[in-house]
Protein backbone atom coordinates (compact mmCIF):
# COMPACT_ATOMS: atom_id res chain seq x y z
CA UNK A 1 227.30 59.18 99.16
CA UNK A 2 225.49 57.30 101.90
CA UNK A 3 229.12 56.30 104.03
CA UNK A 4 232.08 58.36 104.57
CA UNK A 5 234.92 57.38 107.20
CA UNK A 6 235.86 59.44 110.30
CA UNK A 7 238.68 62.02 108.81
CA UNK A 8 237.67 62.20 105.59
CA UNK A 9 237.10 65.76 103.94
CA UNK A 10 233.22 65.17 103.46
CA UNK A 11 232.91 63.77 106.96
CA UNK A 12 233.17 67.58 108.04
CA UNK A 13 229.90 68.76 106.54
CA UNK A 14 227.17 68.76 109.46
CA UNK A 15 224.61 68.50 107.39
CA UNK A 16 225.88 65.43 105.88
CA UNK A 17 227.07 63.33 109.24
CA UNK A 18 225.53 65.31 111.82
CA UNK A 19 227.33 66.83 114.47
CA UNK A 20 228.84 64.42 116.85
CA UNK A 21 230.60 63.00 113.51
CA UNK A 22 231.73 65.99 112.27
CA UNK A 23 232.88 66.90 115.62
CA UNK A 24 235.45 63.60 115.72
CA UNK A 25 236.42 63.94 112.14
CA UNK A 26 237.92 67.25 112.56
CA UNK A 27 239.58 66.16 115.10
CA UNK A 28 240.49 62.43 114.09
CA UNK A 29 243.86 63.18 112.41
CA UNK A 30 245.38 64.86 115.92
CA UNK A 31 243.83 62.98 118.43
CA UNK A 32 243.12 59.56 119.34
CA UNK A 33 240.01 58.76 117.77
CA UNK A 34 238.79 55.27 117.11
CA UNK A 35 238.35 54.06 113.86
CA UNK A 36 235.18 54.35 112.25
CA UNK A 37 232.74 55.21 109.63
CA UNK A 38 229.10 56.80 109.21
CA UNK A 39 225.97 56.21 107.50
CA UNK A 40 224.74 59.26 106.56
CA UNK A 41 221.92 61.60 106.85
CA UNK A 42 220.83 60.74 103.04
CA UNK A 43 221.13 57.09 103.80
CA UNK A 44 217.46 57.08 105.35
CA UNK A 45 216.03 58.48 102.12
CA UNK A 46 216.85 55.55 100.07
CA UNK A 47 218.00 52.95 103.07
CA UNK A 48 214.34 51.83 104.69
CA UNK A 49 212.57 49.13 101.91
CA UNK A 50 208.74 50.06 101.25
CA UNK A 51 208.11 46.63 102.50
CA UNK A 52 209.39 45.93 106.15
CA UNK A 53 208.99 42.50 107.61
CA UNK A 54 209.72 41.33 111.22
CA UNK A 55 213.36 40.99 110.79
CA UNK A 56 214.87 44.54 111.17
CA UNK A 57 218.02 43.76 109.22
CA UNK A 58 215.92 43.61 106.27
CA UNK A 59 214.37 46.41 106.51
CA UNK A 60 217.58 48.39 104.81
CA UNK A 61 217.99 47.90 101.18
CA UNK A 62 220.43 45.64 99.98
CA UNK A 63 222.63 48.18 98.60
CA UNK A 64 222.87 49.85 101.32
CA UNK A 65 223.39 46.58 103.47
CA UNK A 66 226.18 45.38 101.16
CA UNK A 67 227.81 48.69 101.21
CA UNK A 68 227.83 48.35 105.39
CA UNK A 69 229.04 45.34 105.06
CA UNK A 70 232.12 46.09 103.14
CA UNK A 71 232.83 49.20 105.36
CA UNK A 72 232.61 47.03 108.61
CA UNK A 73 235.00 44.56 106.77
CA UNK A 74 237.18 47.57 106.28
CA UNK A 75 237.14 48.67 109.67
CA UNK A 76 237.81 44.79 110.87
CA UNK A 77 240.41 45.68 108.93
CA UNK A 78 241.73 48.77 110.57
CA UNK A 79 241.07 47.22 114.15
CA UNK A 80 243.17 44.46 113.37
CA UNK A 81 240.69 41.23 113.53
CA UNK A 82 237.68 39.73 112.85
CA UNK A 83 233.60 41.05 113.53
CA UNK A 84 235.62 43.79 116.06
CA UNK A 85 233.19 45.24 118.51
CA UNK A 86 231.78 48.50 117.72
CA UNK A 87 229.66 51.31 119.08
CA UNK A 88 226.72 52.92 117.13
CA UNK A 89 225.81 56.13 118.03
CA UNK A 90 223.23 58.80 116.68
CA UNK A 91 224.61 62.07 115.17
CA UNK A 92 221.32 64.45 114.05
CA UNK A 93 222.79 66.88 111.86
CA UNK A 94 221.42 69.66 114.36
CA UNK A 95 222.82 67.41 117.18
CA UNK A 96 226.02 68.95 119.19
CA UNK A 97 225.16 72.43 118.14
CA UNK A 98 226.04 75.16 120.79
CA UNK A 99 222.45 75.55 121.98
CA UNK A 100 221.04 71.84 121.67
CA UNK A 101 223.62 68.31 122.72
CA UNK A 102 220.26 66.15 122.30
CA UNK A 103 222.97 64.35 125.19
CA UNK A 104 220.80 61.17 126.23
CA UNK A 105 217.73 61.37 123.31
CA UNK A 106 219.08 58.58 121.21
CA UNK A 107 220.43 55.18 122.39
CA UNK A 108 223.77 54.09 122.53
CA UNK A 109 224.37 50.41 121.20
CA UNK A 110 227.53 49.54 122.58
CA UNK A 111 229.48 46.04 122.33
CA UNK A 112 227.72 45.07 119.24
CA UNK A 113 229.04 42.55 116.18
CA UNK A 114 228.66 41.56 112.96
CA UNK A 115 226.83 43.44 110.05
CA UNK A 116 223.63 42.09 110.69
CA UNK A 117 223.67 43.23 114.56
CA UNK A 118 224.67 46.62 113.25
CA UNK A 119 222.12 47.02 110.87
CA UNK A 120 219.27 46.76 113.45
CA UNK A 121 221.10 48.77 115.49
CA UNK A 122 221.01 51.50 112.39
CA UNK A 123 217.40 50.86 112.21
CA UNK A 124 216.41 51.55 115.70
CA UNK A 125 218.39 54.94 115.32
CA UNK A 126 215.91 55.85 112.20
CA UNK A 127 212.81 54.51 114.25
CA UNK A 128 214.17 56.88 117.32
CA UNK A 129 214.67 59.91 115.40
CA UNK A 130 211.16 60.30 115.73
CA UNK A 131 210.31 58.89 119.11
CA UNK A 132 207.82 61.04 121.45
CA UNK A 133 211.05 62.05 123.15
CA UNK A 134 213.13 62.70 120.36
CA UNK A 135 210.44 65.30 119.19
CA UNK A 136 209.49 66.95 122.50
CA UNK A 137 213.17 67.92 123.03
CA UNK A 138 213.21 69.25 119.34
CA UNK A 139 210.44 71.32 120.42
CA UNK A 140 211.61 72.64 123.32
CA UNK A 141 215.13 73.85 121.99
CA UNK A 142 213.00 75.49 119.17
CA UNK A 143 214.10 72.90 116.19
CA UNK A 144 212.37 71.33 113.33
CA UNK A 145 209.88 68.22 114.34
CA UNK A 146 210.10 67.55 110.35
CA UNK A 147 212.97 67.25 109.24
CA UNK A 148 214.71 64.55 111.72
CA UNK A 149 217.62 64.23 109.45
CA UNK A 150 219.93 61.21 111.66
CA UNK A 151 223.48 59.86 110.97
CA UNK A 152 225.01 57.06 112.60
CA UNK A 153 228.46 56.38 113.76
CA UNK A 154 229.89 53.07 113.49
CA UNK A 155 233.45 53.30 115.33
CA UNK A 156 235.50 50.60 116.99
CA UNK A 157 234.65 50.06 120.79
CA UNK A 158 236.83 50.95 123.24
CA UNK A 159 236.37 48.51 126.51
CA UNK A 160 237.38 51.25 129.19
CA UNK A 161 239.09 50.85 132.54
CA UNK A 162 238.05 54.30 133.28
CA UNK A 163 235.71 56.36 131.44
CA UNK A 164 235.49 60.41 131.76
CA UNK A 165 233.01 63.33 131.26
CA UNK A 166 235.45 66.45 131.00
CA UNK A 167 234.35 70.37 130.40
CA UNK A 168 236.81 73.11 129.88
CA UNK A 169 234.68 75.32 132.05
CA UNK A 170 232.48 75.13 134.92
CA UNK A 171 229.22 73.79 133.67
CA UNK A 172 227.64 74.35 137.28
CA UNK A 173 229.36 77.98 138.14
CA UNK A 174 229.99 79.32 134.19
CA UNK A 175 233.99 80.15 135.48
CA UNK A 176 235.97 79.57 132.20
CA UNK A 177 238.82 79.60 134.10
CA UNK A 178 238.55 76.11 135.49
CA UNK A 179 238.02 72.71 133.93
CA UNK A 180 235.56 69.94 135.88
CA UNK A 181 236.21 66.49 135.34
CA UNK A 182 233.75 63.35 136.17
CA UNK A 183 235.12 59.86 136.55
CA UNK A 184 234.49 56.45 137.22
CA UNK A 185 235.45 52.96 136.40
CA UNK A 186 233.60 51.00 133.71
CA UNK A 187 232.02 52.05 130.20
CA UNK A 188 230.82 55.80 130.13
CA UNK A 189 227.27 55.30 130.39
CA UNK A 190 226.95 54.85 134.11
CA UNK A 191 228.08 58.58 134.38
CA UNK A 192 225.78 59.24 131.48
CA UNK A 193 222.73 57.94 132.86
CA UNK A 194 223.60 58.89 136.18
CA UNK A 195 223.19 56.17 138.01
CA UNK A 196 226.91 56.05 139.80
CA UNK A 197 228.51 59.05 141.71
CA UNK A 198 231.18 59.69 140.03
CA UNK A 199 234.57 61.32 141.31
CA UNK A 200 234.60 65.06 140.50
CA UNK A 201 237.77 67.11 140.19
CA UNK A 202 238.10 71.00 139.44
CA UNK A 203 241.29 72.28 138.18
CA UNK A 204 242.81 75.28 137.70
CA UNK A 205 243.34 76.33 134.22
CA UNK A 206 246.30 78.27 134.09
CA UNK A 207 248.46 75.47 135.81
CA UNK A 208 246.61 72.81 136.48
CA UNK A 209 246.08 72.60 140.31
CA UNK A 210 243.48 70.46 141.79
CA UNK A 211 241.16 73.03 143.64
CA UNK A 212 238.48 70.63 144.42
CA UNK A 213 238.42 66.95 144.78
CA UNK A 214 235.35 64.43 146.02
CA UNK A 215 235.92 60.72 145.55
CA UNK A 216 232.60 59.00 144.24
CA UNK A 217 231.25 56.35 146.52
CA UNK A 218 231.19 54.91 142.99
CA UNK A 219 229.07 51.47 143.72
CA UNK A 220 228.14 50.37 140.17
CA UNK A 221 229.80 49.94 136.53
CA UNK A 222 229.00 49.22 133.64
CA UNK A 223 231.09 46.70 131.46
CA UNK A 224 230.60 44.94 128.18
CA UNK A 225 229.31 41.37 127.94
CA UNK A 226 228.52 39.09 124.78
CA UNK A 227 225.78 41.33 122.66
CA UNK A 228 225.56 44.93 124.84
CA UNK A 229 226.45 45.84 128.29
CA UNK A 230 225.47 45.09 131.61
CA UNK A 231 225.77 47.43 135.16
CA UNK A 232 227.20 45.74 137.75
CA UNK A 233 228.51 46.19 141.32
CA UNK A 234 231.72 47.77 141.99
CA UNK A 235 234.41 45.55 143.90
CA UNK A 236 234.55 47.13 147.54
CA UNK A 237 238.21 47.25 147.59
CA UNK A 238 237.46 49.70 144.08
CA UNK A 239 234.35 51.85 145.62
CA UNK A 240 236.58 54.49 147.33
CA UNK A 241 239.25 54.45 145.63
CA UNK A 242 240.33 57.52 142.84
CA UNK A 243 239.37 56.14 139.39
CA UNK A 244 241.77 58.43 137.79
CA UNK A 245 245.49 58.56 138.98
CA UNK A 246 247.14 62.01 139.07
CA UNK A 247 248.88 61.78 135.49
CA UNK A 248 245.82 60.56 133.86
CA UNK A 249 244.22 63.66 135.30
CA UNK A 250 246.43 65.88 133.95
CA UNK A 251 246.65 64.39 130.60
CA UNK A 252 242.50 64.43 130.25
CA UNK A 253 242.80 68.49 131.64
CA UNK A 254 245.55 68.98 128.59
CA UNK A 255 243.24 67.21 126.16
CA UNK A 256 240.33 68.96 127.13
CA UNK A 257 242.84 72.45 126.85
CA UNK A 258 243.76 71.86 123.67
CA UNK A 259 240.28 70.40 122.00
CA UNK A 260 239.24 74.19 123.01
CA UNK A 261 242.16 75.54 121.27
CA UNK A 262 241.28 73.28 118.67
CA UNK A 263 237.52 74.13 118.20
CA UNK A 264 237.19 77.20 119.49
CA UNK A 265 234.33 77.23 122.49
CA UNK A 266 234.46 75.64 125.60
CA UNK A 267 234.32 71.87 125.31
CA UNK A 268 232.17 68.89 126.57
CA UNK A 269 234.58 65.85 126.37
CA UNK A 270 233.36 62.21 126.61
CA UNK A 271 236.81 60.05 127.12
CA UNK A 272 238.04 56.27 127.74
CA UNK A 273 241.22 55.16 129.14
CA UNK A 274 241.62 51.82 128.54
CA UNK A 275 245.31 49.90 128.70
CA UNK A 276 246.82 53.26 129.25
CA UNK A 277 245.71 54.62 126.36
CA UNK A 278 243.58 57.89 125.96
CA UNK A 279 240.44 57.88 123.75
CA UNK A 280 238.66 60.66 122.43
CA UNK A 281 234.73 59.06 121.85
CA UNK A 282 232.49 62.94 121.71
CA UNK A 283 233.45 66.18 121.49
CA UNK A 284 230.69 69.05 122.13
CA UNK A 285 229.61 72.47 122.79
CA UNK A 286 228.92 73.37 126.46
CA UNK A 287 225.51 74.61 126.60
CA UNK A 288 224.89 75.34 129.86
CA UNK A 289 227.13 78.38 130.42
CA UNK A 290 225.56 81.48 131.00
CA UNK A 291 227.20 84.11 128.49
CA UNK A 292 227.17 86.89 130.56
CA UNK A 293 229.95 85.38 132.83
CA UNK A 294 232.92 85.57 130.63
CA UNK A 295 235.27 84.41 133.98
């Protein structure tokens, strides 16, 4: 069983899609979660041919390519059109775990299309599972340098307006009694890399009140364009302005209420608003909190 869909039954088994995938799955049939589907950790065991050329799409076996093929023709399906765009993400199966995110050790290939383009993409995950980096951070949080068992995601891309990092606590002060939002205009990964100052909201948990508010002096983006992404400058008129409008606030705090409810520890939300619509892209553990502050 080397691909399983977002929402299906096996798709909640860590050790089979990793944690980021079993994360969304849960979650998938109550929340809006893009379509998608994941290669699985046992797909790297059979997956890689003994004999790799130059041309990274043939380094997967052709099973294995033919059976990605027909589950990106299913999701064309889903999305309504032809080669959609999709994201690829890495999901280790000890990645998302409450002591370890492994937030920012694997690439994100975003904007990508057509089997062939997602293949590599699949590839490069394998390679990275055992990059320098990849394996210091294992041993730092105290994991296995061994056994890099790696998923991938495949999910349809969502080409935000806005995009959001959201925690139902503090990160910075541990207070579980307040939620912290990040925003900014543009894909998520400017906020993820950190190159853009975001805005940055607290709120109030029981009722939602803003308690703190600082507008990001938010000068770059980033945005799709043909093959990947691209950071660009913000328009001036857009720089100072709130990226998130007071009822999109709200209804990210509510989300990130109820994903708590939902999973039961305090939540690290990535999000897209894109035509109005909310998306749901990563659901986490916070693992910064200190435990002994329980307010």
């Amino acid at each position: 069983m080397h691909i399983l869909w977002l929402g299906d039954a096996a798709s909640f088994d860590v050790a089979l899609v990793g944690g980021k995938v079993a994360n969304l799955s849960r979650l998938a049939a109550c929340h809006h979660v893009p379509p998608g589907f994941c290669l699985t950790t046992t797909a790297l065991d059979e997956g890689l041919n003994r004999d790799m050329g130059h041309d990274l799409a043939e380094w997967m076996v052709p099973t294995l390519y033919h059976a990605m093929s027909d589950a990106y023709d299913e999701l064309a399906a889903r999305c309504g059109g032809d080669n959609p765009m999709v994201a690829v993400r890495s999901s280790a199966a000890d990645e998302d775990g409450a002591s370890a995110s492994f937030a920012g050790q694997h690439d994100t290939y975003l904007n990508i299309s057509g089997t062939r383009a997602v293949a590599e993409a699949v590839i490069k995950f394998w390679a990275s599972a055992r990059s320098p980096r990849a394996l210091e951070y294992r041993r730092r949080h105290g994991l296995s340098v061994e056994d890099t068992r790696i998923a991938v995601l495949v999910h349809q891309m969502v080409p935000a307006d806005v995009s959001a990092v959201a925690f139902s606590a503090n990160p910075i002060t541990s207070s579980r009694d307040e939620v912290m939002v990040n925003a900014s205009w543009g894909l998520g990964e400017s906020i993820v890399s950190g190159t853009v100052t975001p805005d940055t909201y607290i709120l109030r948990k029981s009722d939602l009140a803003v308690l703190m508010q600082e507008i990001g002096d938010k000068e770059v983006m980033t945005v799709a364009v043909p093959g990947g992404t691209e950071e660009v400058a913000v328009p001036d008129t857009l720089r100072s302005q709130p990226a998130l409008a007071t009822a999109e606030l709200e209804t990210l705090a509510r989300l990130v209420l109820s994903l708590e409810q939902d999973m039961g520890w305090p939540v690290d939300v990535e999000c897209a608003f894109h035509a109005g619509e909310l998306y749901l892209l990563q659901c986490r553990p916070i693992t910064t909190l200190r435990s002994a502050n329980t307010n």
